[in-house]
N, C-alpha and C. Protein backbone atom coordinates (compact mmCIF):
# COMPACT_ATOMS: atom_id res chain seq x y z
N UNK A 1 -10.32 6.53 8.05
CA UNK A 1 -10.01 6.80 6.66
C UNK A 1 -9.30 5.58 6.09
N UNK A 2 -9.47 5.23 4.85
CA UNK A 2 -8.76 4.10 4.31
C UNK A 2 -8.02 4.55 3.31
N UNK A 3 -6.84 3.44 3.46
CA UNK A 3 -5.60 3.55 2.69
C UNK A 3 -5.77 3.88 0.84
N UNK A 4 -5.38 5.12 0.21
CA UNK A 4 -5.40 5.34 -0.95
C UNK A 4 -4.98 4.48 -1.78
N UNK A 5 -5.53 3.80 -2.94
CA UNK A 5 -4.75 2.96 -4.07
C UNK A 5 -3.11 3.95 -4.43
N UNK A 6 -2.96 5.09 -4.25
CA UNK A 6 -1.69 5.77 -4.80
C UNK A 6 -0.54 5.77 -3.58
N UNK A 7 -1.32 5.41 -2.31
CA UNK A 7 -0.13 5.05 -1.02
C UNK A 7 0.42 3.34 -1.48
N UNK A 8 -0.71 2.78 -1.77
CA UNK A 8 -0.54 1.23 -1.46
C UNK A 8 0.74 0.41 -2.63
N UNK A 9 0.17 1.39 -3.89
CA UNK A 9 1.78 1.06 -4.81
C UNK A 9 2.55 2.34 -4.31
N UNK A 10 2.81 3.05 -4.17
CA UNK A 10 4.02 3.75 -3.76
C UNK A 10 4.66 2.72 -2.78
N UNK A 11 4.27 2.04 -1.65
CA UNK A 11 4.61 1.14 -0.74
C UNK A 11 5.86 -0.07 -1.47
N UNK A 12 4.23 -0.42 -2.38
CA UNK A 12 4.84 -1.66 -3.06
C UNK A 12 6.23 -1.03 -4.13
N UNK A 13 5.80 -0.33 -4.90
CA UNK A 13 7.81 0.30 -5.59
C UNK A 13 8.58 0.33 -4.74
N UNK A 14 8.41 1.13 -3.28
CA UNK A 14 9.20 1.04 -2.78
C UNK A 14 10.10 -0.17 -2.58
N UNK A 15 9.54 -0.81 -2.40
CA UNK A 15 9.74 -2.72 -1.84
C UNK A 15 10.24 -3.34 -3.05
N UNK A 16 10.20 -3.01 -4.10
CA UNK A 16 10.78 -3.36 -5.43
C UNK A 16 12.16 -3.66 -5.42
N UNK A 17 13.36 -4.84 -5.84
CA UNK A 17 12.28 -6.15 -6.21
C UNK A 17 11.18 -7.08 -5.61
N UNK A 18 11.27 -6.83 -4.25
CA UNK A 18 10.87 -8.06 -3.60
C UNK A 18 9.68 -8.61 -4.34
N UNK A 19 9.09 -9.55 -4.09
CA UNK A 19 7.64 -9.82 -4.76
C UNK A 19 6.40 -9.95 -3.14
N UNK A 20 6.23 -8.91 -2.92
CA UNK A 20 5.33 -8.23 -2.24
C UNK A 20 3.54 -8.55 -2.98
N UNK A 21 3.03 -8.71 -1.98
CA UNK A 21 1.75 -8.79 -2.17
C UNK A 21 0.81 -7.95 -1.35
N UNK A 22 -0.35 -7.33 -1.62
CA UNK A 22 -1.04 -6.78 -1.31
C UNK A 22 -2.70 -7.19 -0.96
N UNK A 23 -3.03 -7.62 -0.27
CA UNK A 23 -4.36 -8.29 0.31
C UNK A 23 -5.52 -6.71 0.77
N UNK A 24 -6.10 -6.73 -0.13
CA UNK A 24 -7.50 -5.67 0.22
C UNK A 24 -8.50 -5.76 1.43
N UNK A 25 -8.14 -5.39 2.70
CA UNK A 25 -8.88 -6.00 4.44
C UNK A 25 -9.71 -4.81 4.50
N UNK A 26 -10.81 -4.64 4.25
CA UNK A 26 -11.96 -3.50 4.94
C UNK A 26 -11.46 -2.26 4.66
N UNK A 27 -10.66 -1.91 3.40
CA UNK A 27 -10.32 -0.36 3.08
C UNK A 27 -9.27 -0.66 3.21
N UNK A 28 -8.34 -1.50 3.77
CA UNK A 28 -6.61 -1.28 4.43
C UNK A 28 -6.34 -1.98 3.72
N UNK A 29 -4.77 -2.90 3.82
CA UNK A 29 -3.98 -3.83 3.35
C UNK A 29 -3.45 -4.49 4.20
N UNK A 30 -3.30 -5.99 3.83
CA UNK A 30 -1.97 -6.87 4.84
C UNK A 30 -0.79 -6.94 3.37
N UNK A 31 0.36 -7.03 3.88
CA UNK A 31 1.25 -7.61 2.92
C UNK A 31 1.64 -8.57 3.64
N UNK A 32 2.36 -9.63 1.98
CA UNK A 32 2.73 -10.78 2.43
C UNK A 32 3.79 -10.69 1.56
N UNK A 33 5.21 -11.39 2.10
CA UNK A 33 6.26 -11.93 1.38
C UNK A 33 6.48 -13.25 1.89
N UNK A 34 6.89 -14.00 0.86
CA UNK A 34 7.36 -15.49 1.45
C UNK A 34 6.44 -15.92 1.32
N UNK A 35 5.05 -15.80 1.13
CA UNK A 35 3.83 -16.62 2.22
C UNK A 35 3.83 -16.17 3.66
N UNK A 36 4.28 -14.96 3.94
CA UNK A 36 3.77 -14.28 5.15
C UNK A 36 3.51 -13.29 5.37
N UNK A 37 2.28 -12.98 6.43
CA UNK A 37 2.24 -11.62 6.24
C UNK A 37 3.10 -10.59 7.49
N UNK A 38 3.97 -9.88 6.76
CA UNK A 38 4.55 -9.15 8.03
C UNK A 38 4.27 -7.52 8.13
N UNK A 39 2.91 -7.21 7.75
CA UNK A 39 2.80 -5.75 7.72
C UNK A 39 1.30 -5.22 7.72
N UNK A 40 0.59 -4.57 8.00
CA UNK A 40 -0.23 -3.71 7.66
C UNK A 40 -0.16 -2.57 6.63
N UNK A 41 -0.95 -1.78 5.85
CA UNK A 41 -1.23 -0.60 5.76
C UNK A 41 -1.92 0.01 5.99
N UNK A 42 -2.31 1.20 7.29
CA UNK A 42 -3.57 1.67 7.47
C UNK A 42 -3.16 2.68 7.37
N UNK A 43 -4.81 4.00 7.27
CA UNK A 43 -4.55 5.16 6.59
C UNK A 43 -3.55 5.78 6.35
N UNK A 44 -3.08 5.36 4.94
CA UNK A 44 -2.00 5.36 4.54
C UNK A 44 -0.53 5.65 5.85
N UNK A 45 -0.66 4.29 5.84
CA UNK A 45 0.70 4.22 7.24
C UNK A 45 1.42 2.83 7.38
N UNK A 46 2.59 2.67 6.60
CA UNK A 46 2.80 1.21 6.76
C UNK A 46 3.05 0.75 8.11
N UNK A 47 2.86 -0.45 8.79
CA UNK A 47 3.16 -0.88 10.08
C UNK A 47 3.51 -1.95 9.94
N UNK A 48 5.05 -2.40 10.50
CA UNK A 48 5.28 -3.66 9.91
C UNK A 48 5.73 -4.49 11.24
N UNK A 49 5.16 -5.60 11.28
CA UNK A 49 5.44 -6.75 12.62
C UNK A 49 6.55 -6.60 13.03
N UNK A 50 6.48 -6.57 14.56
CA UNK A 50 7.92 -6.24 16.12
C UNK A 50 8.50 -7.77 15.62
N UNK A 51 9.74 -8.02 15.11
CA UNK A 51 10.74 -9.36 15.45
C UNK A 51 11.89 -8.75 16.07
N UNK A 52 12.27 -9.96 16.64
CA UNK A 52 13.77 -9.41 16.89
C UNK A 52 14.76 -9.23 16.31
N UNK A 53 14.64 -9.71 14.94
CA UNK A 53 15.62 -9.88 13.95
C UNK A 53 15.06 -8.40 13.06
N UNK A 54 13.88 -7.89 13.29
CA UNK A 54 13.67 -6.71 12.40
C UNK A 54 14.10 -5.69 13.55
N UNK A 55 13.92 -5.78 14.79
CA UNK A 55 14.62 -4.88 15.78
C UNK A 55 16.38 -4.34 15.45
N UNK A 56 17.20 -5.17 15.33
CA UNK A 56 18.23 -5.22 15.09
C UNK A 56 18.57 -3.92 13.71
N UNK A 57 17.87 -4.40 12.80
CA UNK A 57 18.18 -3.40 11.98
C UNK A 57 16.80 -1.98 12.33
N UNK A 58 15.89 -1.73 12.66
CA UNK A 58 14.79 -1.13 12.94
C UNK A 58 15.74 -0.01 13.29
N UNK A 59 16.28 0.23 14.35
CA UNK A 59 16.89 1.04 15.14
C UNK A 59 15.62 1.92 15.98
N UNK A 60 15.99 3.37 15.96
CA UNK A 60 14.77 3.99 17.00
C UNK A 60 13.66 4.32 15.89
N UNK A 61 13.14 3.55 15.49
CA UNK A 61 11.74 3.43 14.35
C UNK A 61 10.68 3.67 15.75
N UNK A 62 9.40 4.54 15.28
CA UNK A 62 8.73 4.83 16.10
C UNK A 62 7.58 3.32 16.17
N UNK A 63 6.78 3.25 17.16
CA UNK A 63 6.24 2.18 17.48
C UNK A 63 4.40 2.85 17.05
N UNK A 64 3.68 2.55 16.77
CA UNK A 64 2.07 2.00 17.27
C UNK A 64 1.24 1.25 16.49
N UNK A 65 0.04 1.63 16.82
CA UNK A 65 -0.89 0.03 16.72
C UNK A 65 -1.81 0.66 15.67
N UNK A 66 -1.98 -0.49 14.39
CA UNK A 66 -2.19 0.04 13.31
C UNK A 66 -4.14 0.37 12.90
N UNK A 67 -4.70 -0.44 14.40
CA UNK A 67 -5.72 -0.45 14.78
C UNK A 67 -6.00 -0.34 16.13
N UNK A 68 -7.34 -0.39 16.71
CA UNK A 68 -7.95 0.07 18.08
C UNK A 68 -7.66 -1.65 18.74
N UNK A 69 -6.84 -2.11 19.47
CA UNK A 69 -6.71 -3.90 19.42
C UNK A 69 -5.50 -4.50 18.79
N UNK A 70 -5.02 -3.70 18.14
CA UNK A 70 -4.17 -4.22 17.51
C UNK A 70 -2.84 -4.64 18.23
N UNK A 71 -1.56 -5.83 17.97
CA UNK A 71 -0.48 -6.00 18.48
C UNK A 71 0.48 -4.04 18.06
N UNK A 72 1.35 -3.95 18.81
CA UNK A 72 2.43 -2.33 18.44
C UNK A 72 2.44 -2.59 17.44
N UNK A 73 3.48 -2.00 16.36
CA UNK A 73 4.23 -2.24 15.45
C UNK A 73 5.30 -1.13 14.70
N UNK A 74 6.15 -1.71 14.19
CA UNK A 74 6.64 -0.30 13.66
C UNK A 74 6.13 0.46 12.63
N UNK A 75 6.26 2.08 13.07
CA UNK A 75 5.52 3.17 11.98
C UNK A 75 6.29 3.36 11.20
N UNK A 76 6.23 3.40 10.18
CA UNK A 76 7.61 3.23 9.40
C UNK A 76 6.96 5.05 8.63
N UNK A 77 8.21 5.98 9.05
CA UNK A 77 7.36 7.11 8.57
C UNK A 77 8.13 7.25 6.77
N UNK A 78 7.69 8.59 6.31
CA UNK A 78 7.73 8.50 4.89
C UNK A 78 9.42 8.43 4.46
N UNK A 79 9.92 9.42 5.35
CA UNK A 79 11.30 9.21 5.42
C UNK A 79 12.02 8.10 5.22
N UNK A 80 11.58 7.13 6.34
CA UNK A 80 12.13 6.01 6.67
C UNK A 80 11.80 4.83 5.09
N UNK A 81 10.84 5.24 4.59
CA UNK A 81 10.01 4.40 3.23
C UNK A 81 10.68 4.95 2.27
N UNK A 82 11.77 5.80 1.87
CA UNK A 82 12.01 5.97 1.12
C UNK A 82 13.50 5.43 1.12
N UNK A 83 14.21 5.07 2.01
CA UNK A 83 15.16 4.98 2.39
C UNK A 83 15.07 2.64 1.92
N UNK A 84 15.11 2.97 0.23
CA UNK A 84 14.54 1.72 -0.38
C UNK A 84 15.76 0.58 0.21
N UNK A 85 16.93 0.48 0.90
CA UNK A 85 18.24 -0.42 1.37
C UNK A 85 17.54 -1.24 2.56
N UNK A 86 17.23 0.03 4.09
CA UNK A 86 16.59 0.07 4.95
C UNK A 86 15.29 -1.12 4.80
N UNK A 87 14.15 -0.30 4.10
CA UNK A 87 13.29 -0.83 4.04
C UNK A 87 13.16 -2.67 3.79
N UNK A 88 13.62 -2.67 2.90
CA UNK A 88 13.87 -4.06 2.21
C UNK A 88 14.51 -4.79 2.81
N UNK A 89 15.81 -4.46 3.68
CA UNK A 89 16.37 -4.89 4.67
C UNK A 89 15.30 -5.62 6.35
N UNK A 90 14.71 -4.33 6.23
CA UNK A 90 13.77 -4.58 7.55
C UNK A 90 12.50 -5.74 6.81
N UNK A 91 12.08 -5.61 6.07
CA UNK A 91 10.82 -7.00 5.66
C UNK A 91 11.61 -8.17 5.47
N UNK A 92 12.45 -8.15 4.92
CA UNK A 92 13.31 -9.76 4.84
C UNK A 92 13.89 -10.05 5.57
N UNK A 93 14.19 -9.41 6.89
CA UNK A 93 14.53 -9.86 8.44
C UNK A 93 13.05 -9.89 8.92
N UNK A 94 12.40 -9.31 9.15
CA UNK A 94 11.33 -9.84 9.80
C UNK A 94 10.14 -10.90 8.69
N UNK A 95 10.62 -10.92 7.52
CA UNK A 95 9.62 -12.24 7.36
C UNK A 95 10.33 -13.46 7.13
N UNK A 96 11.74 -13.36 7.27
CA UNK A 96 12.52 -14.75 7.41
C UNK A 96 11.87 -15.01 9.16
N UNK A 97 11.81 -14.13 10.27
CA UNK A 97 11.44 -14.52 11.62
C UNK A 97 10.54 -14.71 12.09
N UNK A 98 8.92 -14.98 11.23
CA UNK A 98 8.12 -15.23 11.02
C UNK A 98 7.53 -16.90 10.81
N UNK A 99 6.81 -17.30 11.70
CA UNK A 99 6.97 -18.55 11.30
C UNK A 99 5.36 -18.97 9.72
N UNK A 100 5.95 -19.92 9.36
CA UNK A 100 4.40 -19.74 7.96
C UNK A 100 3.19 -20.09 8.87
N UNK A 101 2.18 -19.98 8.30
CA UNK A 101 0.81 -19.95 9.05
C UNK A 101 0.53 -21.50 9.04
N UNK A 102 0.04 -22.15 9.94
CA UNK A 102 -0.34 -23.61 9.61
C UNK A 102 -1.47 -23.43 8.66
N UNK A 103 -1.44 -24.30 8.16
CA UNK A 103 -3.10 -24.84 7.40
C UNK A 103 -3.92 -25.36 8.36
N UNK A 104 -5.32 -24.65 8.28
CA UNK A 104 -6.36 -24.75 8.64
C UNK A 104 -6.44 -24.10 10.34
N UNK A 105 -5.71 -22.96 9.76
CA UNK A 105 -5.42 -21.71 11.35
C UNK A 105 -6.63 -20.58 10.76
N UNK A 106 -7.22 -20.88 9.74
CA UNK A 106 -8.34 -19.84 9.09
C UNK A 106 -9.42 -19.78 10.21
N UNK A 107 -9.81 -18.90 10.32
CA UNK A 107 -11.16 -18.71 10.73
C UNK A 107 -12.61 -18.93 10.18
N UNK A 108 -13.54 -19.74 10.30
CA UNK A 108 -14.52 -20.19 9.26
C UNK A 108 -15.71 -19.79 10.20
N UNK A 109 -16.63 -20.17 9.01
CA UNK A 109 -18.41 -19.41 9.83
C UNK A 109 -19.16 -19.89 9.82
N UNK A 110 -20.06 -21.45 10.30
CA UNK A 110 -20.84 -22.64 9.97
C UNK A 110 -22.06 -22.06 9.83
């Protein structure tokens, strides 16, 4: 099932102010802050990248994988998404611990 347009801004208010971005992947979403991306959204389920610096504040946040292959990540349940201090707290620790993507780390198709 893919992520509803009415989950994907509820996400993003939540995250308000930050300036959050939303990337459209095969029905889902990546977000990016900074110029990074530290999150998924799949059917309607945010999952946001394991750092250690997002550990710290995370606390016992439940863990899984936002696809079949995918790295863990945290499930951030609805509770936890509403809890707008938390939240905002946890993406700007884990995308300050994030390193930026090099240029020309793209994947291309000759």
């Amino acid at each position: 099932m893919a992520t509803d347009r009415t989950f994907i801004e509820t996400v993003l208010d939540k995250l308000q102010p930050l300036e959050i971005t939303a990337k459209p992947m095969f029905g889902e979403y990546g977000l990016c802050y900074q110029g990074k991306n530290f999150a998924l959204v799949c059917d309607n389920t945010l999952f946001v990248k394991i750092t250690d610096a997002g550990a710290a504040i995370a606390g016992r946040v439940g863990h899984g994988s936002p696809y079949d292959g995918a790295k863990p990540a945290y499930r951030i349940s609805s509770t936890k998404l509403k809890d707008r201090d938390w939240i905002i707290s946890l993406v700007k620790a884990t995308s300050d611990a994030l390193p930026f993507r090099r240029r020309g780390s793209e994947l291309t198709s000759h």
